[in-house]
C-alpha atoms as a PDB file:
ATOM      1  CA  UNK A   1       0.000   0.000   0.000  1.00  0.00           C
ATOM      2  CA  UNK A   2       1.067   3.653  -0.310  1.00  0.00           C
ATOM      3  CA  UNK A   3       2.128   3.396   3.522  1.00  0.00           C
ATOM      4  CA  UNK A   4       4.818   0.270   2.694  1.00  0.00           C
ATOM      5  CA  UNK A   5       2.269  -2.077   4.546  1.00  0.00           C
ATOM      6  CA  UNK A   6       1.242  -5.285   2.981  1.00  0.00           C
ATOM      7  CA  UNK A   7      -2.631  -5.954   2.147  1.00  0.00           C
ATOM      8  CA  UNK A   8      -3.205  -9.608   3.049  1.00  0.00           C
ATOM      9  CA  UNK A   9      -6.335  -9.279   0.922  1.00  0.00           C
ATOM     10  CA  UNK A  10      -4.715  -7.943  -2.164  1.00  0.00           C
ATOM     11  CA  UNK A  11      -2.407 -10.857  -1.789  1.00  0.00           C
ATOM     12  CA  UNK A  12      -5.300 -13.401  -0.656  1.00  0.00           C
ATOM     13  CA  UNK A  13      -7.008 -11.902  -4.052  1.00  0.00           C
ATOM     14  CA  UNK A  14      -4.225 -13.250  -6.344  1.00  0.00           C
ATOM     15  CA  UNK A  15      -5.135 -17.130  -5.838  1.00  0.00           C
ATOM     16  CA  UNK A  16      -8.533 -15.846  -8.062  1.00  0.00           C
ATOM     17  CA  UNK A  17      -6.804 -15.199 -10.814  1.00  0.00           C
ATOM     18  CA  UNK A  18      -6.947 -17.952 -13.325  1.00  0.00           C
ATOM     19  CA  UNK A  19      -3.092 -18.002 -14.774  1.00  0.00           C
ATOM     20  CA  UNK A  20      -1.773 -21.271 -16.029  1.00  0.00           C
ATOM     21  CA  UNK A  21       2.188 -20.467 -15.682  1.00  0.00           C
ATOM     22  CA  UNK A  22       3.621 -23.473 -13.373  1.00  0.00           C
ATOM     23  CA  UNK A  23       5.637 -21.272 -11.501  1.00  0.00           C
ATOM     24  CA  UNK A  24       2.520 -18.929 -10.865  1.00  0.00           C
ATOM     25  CA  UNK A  25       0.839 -22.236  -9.773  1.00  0.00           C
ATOM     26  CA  UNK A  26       3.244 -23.424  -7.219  1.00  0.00           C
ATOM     27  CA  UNK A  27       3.622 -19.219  -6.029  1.00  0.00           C
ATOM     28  CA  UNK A  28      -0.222 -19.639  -5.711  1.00  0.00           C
ATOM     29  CA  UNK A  29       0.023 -23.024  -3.711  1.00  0.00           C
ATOM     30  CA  UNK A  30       2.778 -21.090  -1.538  1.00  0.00           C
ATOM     31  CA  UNK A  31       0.559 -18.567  -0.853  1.00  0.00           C
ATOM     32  CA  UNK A  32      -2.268 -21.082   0.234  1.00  0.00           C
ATOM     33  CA  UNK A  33       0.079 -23.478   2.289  1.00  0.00           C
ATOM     34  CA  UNK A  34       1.291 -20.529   4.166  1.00  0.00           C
ATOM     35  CA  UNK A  35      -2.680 -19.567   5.546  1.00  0.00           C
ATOM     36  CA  UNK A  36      -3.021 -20.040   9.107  1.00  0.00           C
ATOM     37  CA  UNK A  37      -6.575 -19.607  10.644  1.00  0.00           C
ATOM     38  CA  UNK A  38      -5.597 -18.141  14.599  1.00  0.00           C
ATOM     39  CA  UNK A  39      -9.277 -17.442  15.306  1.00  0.00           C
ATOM     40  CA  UNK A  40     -13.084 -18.066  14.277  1.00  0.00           C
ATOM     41  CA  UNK A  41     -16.088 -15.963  14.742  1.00  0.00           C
ATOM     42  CA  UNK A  42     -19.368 -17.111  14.728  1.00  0.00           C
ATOM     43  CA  UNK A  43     -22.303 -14.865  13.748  1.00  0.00           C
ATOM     44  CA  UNK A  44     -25.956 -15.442  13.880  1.00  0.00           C
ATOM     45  CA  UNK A  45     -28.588 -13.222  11.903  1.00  0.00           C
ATOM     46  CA  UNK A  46     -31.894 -13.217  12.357  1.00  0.00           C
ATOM     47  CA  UNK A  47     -34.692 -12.677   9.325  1.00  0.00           C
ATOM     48  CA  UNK A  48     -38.408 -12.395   9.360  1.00  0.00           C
ATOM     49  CA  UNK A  49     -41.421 -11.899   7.141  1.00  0.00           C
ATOM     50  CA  UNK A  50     -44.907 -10.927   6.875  1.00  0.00           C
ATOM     51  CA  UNK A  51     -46.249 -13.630   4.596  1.00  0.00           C
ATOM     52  CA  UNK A  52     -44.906 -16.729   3.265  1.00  0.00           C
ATOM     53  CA  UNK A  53     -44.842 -14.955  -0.186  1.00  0.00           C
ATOM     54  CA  UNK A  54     -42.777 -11.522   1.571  1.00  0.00           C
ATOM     55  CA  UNK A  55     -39.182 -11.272   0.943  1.00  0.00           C
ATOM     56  CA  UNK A  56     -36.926 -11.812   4.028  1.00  0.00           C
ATOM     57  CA  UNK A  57     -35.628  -8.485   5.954  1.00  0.00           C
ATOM     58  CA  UNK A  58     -32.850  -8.692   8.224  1.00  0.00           C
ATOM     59  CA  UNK A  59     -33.634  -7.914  11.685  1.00  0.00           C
ATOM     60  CA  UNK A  60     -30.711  -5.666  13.450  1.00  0.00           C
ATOM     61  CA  UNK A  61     -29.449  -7.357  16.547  1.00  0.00           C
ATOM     62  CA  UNK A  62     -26.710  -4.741  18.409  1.00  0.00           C
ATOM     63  CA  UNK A  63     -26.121  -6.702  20.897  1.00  0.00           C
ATOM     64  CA  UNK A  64     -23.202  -4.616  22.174  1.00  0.00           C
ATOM     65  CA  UNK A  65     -26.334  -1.953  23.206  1.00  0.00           C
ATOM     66  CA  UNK A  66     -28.330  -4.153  25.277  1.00  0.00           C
END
């Protein structure tokens, strides 16, 4: 980035690019071989209705207010 930092997604974004070079491939494998999940979130949404022919709406949860 323009501060000298690296984007992880910019990087992450590479392995969608559809390039057949071999040593592209194995860079690309690199890349995936070197993810390490440290943490998982779980999230839960809630969605309601007014008639089983209504779209679904989202219902806002901030929990952090209660």
């Amino acid at each position: 980035g323009k501060e000298g930092k690296i984007r992880t997604d910019k990087i992450l974004g590479l392995r969608r690019l559809n390039i057949e070079d071999e040593e592209w491939q194995r860079a690309m494998q690199a890349i995936s071989d070197s993810i390490r999940i440290d943490t998982t979130k779980a999230y839960l949404r809630f969605h309601e209705r007014s008639g089983p022919d209504d779209d679904f709406r989202q219902v806002p949860l901030d929990i952090a207010r209660v």
